[in-house]
C-alpha atoms as a PDB file:
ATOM      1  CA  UNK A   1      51.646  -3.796  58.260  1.00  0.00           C
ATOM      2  CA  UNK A   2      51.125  -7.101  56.121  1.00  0.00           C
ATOM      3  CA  UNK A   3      54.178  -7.297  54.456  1.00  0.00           C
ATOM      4  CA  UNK A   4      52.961  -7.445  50.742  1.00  0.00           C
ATOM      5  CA  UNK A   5      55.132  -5.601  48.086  1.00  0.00           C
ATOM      6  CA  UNK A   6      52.362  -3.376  46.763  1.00  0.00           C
ATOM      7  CA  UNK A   7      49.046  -2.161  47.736  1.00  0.00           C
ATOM      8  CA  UNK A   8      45.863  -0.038  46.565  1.00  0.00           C
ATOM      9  CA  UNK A   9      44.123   1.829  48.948  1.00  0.00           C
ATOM     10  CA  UNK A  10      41.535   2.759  47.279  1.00  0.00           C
ATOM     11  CA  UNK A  11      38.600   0.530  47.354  1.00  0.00           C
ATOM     12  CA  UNK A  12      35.694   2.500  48.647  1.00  0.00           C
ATOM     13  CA  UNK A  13      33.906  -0.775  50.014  1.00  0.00           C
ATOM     14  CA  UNK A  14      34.967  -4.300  50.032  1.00  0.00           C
ATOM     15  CA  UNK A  15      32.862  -5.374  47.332  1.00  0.00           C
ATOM     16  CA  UNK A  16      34.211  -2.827  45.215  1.00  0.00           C
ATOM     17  CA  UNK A  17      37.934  -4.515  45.904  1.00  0.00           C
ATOM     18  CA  UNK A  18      36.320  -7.940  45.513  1.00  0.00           C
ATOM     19  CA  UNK A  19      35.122  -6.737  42.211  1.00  0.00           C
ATOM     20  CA  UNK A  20      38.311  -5.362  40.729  1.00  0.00           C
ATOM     21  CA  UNK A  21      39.930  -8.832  41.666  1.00  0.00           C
ATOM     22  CA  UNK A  22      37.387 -10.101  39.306  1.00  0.00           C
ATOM     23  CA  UNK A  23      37.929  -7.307  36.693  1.00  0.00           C
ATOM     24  CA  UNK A  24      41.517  -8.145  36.806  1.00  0.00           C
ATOM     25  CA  UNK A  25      41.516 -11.866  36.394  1.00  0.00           C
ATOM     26  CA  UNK A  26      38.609 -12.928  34.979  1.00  0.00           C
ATOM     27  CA  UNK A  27      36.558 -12.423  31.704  1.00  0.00           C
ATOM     28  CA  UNK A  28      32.834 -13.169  32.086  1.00  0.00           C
ATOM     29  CA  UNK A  29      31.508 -16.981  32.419  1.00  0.00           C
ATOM     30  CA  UNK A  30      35.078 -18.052  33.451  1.00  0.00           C
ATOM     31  CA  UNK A  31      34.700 -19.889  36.400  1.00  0.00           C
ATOM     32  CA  UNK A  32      35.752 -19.761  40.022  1.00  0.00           C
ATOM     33  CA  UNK A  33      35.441 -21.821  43.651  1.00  0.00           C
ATOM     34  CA  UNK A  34      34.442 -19.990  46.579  1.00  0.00           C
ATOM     35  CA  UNK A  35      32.999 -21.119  50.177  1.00  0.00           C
ATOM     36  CA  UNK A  36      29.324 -21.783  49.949  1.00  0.00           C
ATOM     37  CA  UNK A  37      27.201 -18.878  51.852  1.00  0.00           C
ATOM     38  CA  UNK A  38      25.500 -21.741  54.142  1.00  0.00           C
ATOM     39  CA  UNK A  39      28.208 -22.261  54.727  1.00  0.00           C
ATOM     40  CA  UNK A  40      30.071 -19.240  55.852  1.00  0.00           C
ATOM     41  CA  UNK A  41      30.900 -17.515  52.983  1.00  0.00           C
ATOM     42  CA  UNK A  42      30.352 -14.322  51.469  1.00  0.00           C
ATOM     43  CA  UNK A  43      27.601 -12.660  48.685  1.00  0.00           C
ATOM     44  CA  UNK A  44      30.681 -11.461  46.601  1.00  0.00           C
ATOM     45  CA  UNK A  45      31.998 -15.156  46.874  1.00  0.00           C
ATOM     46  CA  UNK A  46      29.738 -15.935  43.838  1.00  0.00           C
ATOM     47  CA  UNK A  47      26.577 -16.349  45.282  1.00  0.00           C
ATOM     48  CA  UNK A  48      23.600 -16.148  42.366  1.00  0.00           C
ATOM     49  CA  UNK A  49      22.074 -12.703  43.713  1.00  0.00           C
ATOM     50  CA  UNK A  50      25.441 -10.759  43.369  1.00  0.00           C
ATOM     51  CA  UNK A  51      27.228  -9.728  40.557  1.00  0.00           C
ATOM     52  CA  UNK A  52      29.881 -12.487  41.288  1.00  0.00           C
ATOM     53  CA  UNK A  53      27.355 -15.374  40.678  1.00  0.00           C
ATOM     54  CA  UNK A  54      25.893 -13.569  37.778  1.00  0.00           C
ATOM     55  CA  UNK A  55      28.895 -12.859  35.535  1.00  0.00           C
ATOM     56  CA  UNK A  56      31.016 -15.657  36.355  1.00  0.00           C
ATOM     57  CA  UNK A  57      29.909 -19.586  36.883  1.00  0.00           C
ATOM     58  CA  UNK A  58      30.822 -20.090  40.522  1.00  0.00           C
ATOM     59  CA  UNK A  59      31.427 -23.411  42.074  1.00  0.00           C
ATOM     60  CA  UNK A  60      30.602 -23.567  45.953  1.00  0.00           C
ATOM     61  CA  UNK A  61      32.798 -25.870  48.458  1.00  0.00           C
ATOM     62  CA  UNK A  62      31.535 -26.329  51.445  1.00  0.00           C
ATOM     63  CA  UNK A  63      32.122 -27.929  55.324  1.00  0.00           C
ATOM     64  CA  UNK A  64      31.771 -31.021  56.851  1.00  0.00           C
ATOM     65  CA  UNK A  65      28.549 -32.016  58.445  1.00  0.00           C
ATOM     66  CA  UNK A  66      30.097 -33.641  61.250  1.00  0.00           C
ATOM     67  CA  UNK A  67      32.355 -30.945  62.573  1.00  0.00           C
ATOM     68  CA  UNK A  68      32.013 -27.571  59.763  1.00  0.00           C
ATOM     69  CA  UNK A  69      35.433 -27.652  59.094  1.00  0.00           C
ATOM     70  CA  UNK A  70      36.253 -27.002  55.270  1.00  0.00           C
ATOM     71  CA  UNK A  71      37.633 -30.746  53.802  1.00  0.00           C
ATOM     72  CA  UNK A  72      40.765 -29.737  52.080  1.00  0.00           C
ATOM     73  CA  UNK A  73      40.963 -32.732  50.255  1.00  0.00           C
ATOM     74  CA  UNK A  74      37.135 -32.132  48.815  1.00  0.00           C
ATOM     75  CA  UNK A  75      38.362 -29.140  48.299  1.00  0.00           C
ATOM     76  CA  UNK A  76      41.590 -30.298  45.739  1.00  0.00           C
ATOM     77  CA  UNK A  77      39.095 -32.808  44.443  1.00  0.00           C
ATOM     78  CA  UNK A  78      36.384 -30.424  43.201  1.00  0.00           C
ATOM     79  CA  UNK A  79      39.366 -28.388  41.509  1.00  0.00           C
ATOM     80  CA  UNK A  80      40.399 -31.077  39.737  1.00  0.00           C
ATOM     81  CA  UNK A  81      37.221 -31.980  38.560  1.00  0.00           C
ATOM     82  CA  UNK A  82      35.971 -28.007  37.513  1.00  0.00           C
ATOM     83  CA  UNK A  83      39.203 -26.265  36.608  1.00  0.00           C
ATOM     84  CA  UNK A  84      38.404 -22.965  38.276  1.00  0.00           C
ATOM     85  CA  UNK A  85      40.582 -19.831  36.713  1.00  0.00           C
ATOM     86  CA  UNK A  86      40.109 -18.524  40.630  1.00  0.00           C
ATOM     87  CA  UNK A  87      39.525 -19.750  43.741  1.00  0.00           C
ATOM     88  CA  UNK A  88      38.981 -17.722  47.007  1.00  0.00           C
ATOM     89  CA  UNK A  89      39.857 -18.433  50.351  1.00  0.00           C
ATOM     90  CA  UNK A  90      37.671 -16.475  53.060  1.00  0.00           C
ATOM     91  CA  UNK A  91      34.485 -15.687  54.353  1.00  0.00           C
ATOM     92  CA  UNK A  92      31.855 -13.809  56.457  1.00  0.00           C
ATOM     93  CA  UNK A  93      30.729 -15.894  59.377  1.00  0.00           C
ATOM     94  CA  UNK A  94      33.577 -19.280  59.234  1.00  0.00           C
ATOM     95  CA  UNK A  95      35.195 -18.704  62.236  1.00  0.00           C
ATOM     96  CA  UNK A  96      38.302 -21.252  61.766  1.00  0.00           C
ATOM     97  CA  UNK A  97      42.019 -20.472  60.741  1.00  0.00           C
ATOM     98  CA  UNK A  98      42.334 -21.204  57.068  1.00  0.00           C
ATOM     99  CA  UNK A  99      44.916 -23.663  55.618  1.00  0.00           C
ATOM    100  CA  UNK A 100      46.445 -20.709  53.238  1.00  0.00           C
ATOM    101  CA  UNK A 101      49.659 -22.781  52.013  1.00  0.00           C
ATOM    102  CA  UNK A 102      47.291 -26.039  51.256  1.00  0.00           C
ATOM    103  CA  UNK A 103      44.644 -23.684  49.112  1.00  0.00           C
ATOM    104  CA  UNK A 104      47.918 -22.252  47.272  1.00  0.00           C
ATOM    105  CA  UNK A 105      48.943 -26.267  46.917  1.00  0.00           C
ATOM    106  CA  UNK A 106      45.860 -26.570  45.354  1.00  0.00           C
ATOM    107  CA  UNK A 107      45.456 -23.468  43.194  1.00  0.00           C
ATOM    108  CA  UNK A 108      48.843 -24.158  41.526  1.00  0.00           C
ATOM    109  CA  UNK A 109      47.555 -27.681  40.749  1.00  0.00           C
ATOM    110  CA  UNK A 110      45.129 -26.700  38.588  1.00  0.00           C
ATOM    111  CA  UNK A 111      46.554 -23.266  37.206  1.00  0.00           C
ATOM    112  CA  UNK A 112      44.325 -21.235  39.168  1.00  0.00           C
ATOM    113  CA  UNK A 113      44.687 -17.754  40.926  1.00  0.00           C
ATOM    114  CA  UNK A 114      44.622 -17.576  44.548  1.00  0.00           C
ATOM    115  CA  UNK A 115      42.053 -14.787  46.280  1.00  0.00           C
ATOM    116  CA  UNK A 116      42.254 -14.841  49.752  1.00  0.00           C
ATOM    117  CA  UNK A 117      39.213 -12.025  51.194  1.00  0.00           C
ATOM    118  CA  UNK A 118      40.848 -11.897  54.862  1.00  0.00           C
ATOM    119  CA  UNK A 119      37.942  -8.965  55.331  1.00  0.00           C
ATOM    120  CA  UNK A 120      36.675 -10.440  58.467  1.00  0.00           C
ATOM    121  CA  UNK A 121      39.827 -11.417  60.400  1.00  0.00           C
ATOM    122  CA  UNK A 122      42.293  -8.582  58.788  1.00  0.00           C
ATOM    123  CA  UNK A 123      42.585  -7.688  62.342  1.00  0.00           C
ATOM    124  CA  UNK A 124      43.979 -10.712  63.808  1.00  0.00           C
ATOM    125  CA  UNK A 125      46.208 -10.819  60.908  1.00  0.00           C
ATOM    126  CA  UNK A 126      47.687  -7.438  61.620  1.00  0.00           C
ATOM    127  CA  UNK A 127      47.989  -8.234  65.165  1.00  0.00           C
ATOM    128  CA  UNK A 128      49.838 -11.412  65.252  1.00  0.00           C
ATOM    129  CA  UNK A 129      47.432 -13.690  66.129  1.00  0.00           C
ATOM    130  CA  UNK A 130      46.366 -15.311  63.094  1.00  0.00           C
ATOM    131  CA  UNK A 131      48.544 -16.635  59.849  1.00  0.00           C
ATOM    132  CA  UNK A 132      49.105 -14.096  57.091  1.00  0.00           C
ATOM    133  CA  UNK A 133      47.821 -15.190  53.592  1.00  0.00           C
ATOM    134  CA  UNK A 134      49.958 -12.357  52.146  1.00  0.00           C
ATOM    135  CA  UNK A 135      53.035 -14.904  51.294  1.00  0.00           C
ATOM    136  CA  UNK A 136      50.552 -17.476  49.817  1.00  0.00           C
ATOM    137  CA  UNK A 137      47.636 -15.871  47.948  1.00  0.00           C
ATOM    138  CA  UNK A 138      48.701 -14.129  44.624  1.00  0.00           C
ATOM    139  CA  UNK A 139      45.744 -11.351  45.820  1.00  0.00           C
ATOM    140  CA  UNK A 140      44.469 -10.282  49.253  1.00  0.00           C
ATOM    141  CA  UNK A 141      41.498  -8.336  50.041  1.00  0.00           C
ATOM    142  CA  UNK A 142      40.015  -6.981  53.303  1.00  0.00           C
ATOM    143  CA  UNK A 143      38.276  -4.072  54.443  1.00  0.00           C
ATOM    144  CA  UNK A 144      38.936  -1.869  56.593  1.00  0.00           C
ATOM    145  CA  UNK A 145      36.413  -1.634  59.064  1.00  0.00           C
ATOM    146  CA  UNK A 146      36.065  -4.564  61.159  1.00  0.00           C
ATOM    147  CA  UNK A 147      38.762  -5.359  62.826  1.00  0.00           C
ATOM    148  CA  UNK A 148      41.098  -3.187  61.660  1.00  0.00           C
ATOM    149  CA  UNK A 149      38.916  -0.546  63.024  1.00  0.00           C
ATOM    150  CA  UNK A 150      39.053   1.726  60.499  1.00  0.00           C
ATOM    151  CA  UNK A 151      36.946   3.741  58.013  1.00  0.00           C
ATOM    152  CA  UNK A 152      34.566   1.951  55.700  1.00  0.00           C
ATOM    153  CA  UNK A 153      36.517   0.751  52.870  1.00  0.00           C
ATOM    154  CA  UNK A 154      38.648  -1.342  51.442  1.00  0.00           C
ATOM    155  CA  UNK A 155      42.635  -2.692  50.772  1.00  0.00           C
ATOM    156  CA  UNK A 156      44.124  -4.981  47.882  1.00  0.00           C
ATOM    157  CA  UNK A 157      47.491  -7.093  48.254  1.00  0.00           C
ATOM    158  CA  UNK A 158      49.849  -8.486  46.224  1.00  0.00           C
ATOM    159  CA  UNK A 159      53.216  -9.346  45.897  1.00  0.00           C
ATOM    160  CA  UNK A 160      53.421  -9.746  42.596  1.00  0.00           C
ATOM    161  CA  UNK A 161      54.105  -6.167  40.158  1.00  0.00           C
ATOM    162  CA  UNK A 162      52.059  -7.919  37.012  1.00  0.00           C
ATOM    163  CA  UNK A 163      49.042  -8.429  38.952  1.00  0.00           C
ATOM    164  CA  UNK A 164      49.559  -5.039  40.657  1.00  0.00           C
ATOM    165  CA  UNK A 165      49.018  -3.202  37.436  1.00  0.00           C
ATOM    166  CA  UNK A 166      46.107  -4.902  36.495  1.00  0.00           C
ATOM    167  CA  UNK A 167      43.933  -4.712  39.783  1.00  0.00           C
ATOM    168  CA  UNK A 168      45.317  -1.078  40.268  1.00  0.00           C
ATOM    169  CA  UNK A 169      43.698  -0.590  36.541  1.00  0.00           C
ATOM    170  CA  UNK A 170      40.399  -2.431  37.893  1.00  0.00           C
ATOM    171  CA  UNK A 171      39.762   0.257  40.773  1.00  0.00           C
ATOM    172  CA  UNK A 172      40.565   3.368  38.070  1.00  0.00           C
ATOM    173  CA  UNK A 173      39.361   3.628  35.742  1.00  0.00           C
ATOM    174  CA  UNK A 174      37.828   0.109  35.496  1.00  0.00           C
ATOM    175  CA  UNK A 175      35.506   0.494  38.562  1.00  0.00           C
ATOM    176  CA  UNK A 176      35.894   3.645  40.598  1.00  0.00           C
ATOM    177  CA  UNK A 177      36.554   8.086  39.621  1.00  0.00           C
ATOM    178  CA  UNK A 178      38.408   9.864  41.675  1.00  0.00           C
ATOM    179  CA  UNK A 179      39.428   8.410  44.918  1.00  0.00           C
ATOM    180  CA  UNK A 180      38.447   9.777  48.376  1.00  0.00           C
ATOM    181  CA  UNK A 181      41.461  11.165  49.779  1.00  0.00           C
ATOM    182  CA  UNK A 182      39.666  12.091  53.350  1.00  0.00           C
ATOM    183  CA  UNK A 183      38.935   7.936  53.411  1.00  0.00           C
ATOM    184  CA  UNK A 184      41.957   7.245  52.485  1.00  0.00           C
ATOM    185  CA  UNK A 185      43.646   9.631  55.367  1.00  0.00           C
ATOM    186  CA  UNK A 186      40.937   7.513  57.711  1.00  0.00           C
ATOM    187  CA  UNK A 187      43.092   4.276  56.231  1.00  0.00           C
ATOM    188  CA  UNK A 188      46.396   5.617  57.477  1.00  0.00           C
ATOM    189  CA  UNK A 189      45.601   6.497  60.873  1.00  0.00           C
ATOM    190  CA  UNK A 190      44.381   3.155  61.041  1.00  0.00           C
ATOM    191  CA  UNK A 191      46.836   1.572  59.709  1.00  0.00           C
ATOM    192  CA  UNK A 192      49.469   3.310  62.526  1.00  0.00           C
ATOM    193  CA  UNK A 193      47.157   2.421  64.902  1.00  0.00           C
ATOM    194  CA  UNK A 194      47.412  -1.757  64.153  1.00  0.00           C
ATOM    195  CA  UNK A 195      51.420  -0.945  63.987  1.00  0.00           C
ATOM    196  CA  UNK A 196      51.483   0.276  67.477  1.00  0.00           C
ATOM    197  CA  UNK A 197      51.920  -2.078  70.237  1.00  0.00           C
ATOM    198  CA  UNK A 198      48.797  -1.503  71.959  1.00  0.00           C
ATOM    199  CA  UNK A 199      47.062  -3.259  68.893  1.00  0.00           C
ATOM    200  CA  UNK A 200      48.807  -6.928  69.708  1.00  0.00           C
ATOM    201  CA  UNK A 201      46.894  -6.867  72.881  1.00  0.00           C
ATOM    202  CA  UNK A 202      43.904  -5.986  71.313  1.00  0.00           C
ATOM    203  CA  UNK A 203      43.952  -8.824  68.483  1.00  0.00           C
ATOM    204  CA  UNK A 204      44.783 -11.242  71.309  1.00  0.00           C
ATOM    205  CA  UNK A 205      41.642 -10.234  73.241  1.00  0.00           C
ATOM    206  CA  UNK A 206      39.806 -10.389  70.256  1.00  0.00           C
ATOM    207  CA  UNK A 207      40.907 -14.496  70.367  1.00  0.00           C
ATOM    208  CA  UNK A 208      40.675 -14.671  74.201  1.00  0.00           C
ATOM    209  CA  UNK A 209      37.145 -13.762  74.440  1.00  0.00           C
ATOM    210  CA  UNK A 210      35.925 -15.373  71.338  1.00  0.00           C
END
């Protein structure tokens, strides 16, 4: 469905999957960029009430007044200048396509891991409509309830076997027990559903009457 070499299905929310990225790549106080909330981004994006802004120093970018576009350049600037171990691409309410291949640009230019939460546009994704981050971001997130239209839960990407290991250690026994297997049969079902053709028209329908 999105291409990426291997996958763990068994995130039982998407702040659990959010989480185990964190388990995975960071130890405590490191720190990490993500979009500011204000500004369309998400609690588990490091903002000080969740466990993301608690454990970890989070550094917020943010839009442009004039037009709330995220300013790439800031954006490579404020890297520079903080040396985040992570920074994550995606949010809950910023309803522009994201520049995936200039975040990796910048990622790599400071040593930094690439998280890219594609929670609340998975959907588009899946249907052709939207660039995939999969070839770009060393991790992907999403859920799988919004516009994939599945169950409640989540999904973790990667293309890389290293990282695989580690986040696949973060959900069990790092995070989560046993997984639910009658979620996880919700997942699939979806998951044919967004490969059938049906589901193209859908995403594009989505865009059209947005």
């Amino acid at each position: 469905l999105f291409g990426a070499k291997f996958a763990n299905v068994q995130p039982n929310s998407g702040s659990q999957m959010n989480q185990a990225v964190f388990l995975a790549l960071l130890q405590p106080g490191d720190t990490f960029m993500g979009l500011d909330l204000a500004a369309g981004g998400h609690l588990t994006h490091g903002s000080p009430v969740n466990m993301s802004g608690k454990w970890f120093k989070a550094v917020h970018y943010t839009v442009r007044r004039e037009d709330q576009i995220i300013d790439m350049d800031a954006v490579a600037k404020q890297a520079e200048e903080v040396k985040p171990k992570l920074i994550v691409a995606g949010g809950s309410a910023y309803s522009r396509a994201w520049d995936f291949k200039r975040f990796r640009e910048i990622a790599d230019s400071v040593g930094a891991y690439l998280l890219v939460d594609m929670a609340h546009f998975a959907g588009l994704v899946a249907g052709g409509v939207h660039a995939s981050p999969v070839p770009y971001a060393h991790v992907t997130t999403t859920t799988t309830h919004k516009s994939l239209r599945g169950p409640r839960g989540g999904l973790i990407l990667t293309n890389d076997e290293v990282l695989a290991k580690k986040l696949n250690s973060a959900i069990f026994p790092g995070l989560q027990g046993g997984p639910l297997m009658h979620v996880i049969a919700a997942k699939a079902v979806a998951f044919g559903e967004a490969l059938r053709p049906d589901f193209k028209v859908y995403a594009k329908n989505v865009v059209e009457n947005a």
